[in-house]
Protein backbone atom coordinates (compact mmCIF):
# COMPACT_ATOMS: atom_id res chain seq x y z
CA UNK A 1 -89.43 13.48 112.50
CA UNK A 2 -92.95 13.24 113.39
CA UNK A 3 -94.67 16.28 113.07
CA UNK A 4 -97.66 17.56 115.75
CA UNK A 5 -100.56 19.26 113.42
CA UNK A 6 -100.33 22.87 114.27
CA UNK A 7 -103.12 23.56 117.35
CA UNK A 8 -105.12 26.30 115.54
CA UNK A 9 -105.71 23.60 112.65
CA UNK A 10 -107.37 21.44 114.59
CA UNK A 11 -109.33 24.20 116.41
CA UNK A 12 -110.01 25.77 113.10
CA UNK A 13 -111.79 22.15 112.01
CA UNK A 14 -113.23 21.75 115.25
CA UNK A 15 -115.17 25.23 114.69
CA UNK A 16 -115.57 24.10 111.26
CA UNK A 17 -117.29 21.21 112.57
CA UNK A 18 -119.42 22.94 115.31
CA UNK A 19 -120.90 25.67 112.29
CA UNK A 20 -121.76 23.11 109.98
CA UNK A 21 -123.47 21.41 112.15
CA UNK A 22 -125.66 24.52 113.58
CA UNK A 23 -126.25 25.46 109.98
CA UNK A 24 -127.57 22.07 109.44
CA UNK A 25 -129.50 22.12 112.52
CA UNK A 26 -130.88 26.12 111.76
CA UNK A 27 -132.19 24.97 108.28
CA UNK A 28 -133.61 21.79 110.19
CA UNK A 29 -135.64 24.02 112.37
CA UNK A 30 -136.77 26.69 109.19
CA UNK A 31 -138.41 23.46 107.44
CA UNK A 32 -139.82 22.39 110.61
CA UNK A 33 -141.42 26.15 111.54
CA UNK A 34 -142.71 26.47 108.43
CA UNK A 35 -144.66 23.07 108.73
CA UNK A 36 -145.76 24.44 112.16
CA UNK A 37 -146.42 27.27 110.86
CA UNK A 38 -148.88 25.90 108.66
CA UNK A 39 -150.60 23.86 111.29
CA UNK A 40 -151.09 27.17 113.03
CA UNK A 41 -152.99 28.65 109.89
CA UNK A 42 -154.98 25.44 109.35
CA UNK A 43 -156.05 26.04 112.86
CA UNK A 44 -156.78 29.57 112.00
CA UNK A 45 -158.77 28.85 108.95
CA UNK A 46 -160.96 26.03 110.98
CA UNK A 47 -161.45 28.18 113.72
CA UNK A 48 -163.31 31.04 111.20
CA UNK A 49 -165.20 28.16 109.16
CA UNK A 50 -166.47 26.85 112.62
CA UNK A 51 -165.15 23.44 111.67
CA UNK A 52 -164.54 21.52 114.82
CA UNK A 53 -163.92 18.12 113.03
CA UNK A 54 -160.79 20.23 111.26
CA UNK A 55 -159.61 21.53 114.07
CA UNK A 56 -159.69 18.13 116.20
CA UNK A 57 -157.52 16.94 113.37
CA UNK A 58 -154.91 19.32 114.62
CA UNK A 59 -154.55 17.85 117.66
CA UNK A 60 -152.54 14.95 119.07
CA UNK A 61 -154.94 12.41 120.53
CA UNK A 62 -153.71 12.57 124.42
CA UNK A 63 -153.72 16.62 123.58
CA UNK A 64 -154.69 18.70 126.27
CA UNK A 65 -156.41 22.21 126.62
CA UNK A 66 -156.53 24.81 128.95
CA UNK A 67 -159.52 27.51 128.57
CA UNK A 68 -159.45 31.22 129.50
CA UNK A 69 -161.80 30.59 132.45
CA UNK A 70 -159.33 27.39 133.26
CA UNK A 71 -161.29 24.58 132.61
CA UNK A 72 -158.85 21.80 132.07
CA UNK A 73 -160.15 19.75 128.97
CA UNK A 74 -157.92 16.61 128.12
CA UNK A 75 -158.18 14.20 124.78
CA UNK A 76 -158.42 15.07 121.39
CA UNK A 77 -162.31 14.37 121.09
CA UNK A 78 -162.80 16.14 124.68
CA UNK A 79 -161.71 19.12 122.64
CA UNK A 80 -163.73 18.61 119.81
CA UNK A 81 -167.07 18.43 121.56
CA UNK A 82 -165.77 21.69 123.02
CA UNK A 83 -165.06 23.57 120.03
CA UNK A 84 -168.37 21.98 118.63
CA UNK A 85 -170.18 23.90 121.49
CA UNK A 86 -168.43 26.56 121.25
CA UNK A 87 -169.17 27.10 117.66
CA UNK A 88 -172.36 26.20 117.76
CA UNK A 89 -173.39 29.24 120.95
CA UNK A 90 -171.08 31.97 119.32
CA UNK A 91 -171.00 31.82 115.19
CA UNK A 92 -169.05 33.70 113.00
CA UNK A 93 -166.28 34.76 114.84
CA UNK A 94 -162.61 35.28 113.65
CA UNK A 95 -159.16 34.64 115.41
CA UNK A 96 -156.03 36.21 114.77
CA UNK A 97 -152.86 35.04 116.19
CA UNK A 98 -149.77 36.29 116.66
CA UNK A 99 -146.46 35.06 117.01
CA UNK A 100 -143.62 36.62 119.50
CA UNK A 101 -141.20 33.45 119.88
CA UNK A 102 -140.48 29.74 119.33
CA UNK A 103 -138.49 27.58 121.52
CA UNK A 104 -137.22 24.14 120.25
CA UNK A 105 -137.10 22.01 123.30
CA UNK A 106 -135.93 19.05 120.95
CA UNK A 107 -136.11 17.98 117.31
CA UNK A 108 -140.01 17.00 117.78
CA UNK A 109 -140.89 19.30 120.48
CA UNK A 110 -141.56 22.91 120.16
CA UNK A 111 -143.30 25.41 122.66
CA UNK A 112 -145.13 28.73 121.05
CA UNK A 113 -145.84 31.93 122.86
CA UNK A 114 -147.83 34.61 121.24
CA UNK A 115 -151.19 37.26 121.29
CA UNK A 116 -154.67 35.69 120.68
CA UNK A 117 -157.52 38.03 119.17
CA UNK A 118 -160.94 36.95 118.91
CA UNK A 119 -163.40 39.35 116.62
CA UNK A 120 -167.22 39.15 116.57
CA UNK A 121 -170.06 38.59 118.91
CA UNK A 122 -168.78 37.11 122.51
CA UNK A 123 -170.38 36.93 126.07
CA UNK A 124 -171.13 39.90 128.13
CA UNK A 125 -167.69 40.93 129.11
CA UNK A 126 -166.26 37.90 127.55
CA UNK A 127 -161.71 38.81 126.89
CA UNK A 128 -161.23 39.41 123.34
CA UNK A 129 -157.46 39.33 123.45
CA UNK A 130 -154.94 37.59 125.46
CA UNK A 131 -152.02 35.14 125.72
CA UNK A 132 -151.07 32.09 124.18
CA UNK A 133 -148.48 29.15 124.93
CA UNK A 134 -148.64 25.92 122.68
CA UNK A 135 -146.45 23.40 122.67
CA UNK A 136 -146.34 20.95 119.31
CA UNK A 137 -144.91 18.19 119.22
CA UNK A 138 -143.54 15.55 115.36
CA UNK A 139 -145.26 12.43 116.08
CA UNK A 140 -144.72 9.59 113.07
CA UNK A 141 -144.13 12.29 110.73
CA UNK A 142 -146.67 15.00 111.83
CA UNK A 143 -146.51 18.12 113.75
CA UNK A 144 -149.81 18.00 116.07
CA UNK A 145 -150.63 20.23 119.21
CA UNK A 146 -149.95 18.42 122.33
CA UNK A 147 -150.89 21.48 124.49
CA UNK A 148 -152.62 24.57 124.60
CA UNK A 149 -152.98 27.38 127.08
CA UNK A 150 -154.98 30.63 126.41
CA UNK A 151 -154.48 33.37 129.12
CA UNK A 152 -155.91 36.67 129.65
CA UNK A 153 -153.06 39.25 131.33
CA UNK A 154 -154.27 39.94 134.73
CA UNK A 155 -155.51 43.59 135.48
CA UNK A 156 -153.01 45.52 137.62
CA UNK A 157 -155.94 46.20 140.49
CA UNK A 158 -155.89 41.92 140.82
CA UNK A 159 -152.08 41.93 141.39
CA UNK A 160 -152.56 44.77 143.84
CA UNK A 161 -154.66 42.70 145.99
């Protein structure tokens, strides 16, 4: 007599199956944060040194940026010449960043949200602080930002109106 395997078995490797392969996948993603993780603080570190050559390097080459005053800035050497300006008007400042989640949209796509500090001299009434969305994507090998949107939260009296 031919004998059916016992249901729970088979559900019992079918689970088995489904675990291993979100353990696989969660220590995947770990190696892959941390490498994006170190992009960030490369981008950190070029940003203080005023190194706009670095921080173009960062950058995927169809990259695209979008600027607290919402100037829409598109290709990797677009945003150089900007950060080059930039650095060149307002010298010496420092950025802090600060992570609040990651969302893997794919194995080689990942979005960033987060808090964006700037300390030193700015503008006249220039934001210091604000929000932050990225989104990085693994292109032959490398993680490089494909987008980047700074935002400053609006003030309650300009949602009133």
């Amino acid at each position: 007599m031919k004998r059916t395997p016992f249901p729970g078995a088979v559900f019992a490797l079918l689970l088995l199956n489904v675990v291993s392969a979100w353990a696989d996948k969660q220590k995947e993603q770990s190696t892959e944060g941390k490498a994006i993780d170190a992009l960030v603080e490369n981008w950190v570190a070029a940003h203080d040194k005023g190194d706009a050559q670095a921080l173009g390097k960062l950058y995927a080459a169809d990259a695209d940026f979008v600027g607290i005053d919402g100037t829409v800035i598109k290709g990797r050497d677009v945003i150089v010449a900007m950060y080059t300006n930039v650095f060149a008007q307002l010298q010496g400042n420092k950025a802090k960043v600060s992570l609040t989640s990651r969302r893997w949209l794919a194995p080689n796509i990942v979005i960033d949200d987060g808090t964006w500090k700037v300390i030193g001299v700015l503008p006249k009434g220039a934001p210091t602080s604000g929000r932050y969305t990225t989104i990085f994507r693994k292109q032959n090998g490398q993680w490089q930002i494909l987008c980047g949107r700074t935002m400053v939260p609006a003030t309650q009296t300009a949602l009133d109106n």
